[in-house]
C-alpha atoms as a PDB file:
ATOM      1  CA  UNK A   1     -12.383   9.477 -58.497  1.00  0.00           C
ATOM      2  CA  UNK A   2     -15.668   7.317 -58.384  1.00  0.00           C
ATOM      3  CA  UNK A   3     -16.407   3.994 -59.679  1.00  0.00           C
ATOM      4  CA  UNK A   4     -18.450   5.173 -62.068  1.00  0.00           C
ATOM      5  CA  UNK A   5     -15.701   7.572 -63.719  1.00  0.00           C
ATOM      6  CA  UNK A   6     -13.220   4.936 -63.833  1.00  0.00           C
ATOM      7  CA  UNK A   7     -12.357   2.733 -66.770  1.00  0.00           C
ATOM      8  CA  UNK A   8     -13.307  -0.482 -66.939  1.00  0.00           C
ATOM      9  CA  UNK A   9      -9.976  -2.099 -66.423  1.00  0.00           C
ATOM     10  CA  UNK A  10      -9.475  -0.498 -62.960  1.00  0.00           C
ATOM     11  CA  UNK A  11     -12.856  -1.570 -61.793  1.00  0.00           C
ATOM     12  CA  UNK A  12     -11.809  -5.251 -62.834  1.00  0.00           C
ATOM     13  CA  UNK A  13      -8.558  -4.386 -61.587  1.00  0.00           C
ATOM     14  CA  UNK A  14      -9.818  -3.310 -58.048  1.00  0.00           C
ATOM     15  CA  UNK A  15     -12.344  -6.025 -58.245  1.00  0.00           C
ATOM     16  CA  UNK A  16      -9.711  -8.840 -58.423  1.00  0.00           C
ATOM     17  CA  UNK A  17      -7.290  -7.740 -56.077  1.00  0.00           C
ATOM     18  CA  UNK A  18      -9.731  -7.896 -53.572  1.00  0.00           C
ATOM     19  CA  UNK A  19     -10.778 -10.980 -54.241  1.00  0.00           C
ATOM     20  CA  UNK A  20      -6.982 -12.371 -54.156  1.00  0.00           C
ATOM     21  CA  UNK A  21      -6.490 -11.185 -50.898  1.00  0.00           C
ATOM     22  CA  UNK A  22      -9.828 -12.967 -49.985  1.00  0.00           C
ATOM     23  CA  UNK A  23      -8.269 -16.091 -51.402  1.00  0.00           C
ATOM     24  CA  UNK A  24      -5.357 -15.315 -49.387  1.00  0.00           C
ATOM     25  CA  UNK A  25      -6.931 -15.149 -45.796  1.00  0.00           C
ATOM     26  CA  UNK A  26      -8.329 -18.642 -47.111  1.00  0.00           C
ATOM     27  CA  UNK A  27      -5.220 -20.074 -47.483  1.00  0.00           C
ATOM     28  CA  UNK A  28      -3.838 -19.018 -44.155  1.00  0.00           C
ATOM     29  CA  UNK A  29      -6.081 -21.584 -43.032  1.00  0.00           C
ATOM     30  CA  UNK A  30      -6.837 -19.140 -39.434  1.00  0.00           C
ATOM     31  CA  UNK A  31     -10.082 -17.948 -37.953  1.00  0.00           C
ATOM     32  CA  UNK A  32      -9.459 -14.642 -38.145  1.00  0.00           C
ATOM     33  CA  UNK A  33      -9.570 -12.301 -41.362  1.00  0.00           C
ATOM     34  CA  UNK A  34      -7.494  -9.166 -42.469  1.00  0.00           C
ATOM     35  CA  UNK A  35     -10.638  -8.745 -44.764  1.00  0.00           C
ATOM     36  CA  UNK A  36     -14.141  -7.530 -43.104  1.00  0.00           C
ATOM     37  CA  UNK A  37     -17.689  -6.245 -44.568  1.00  0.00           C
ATOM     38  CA  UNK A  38     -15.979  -2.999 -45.707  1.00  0.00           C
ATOM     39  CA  UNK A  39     -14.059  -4.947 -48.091  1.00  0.00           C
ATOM     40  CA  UNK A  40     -17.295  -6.710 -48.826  1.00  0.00           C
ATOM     41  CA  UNK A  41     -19.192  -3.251 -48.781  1.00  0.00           C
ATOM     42  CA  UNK A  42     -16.960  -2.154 -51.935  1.00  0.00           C
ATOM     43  CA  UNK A  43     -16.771  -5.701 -53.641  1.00  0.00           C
ATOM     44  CA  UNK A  44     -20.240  -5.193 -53.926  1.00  0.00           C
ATOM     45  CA  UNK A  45     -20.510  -2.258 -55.446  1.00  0.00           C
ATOM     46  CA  UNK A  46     -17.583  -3.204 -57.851  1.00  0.00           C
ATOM     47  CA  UNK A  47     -19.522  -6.449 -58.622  1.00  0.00           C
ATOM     48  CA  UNK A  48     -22.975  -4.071 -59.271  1.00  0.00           C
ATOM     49  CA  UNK A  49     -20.822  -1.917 -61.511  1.00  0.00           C
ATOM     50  CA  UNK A  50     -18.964  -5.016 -63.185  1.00  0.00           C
ATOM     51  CA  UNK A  51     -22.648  -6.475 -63.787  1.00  0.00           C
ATOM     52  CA  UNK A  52     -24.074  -2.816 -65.147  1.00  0.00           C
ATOM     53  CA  UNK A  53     -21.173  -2.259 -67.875  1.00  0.00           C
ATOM     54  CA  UNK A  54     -21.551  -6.245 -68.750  1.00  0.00           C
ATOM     55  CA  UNK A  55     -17.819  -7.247 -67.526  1.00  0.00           C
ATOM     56  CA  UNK A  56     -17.183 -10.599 -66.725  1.00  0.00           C
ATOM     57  CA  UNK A  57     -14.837 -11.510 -63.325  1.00  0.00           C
ATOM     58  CA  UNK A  58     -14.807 -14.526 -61.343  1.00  0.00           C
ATOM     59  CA  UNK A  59     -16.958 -13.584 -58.577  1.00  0.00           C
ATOM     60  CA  UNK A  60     -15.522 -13.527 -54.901  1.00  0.00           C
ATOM     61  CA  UNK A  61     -16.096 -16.941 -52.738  1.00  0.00           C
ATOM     62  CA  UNK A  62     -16.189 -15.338 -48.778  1.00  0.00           C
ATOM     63  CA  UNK A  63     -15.267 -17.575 -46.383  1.00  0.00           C
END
């Protein structure tokens, strides 16, 4: 299933889990991640397809 055929709950839903697990590797305080740029790769498009249906989530503070 693409992003574009899901509903607009999962996308949120996808969305926001990865930006818990973001927050997360921030709180474990270390210098390394379990996130990387693919998980950045697809927050973005999320994000792009959170901004073209008009959604609203709390956008995702990388460390």
């Amino acid at each position: 299933m693409s992003i574009e055929n899901s509903n607009d709950e999962s996308v949120i839903r996808f969305y926001e889990n990865i930006r818990i697990q973001v927050a997360a590797d921030r709180a474990s305080g270390g210098r390394h991640h379990l996130l990387g740029n693919t998980a950045k790769q697809h927050a973005d498009v999320l994000r792009e397809e959170i901004d073209r249906r008009r959604l609203t989530a709390d956008r995702i503070d990388w460390p």
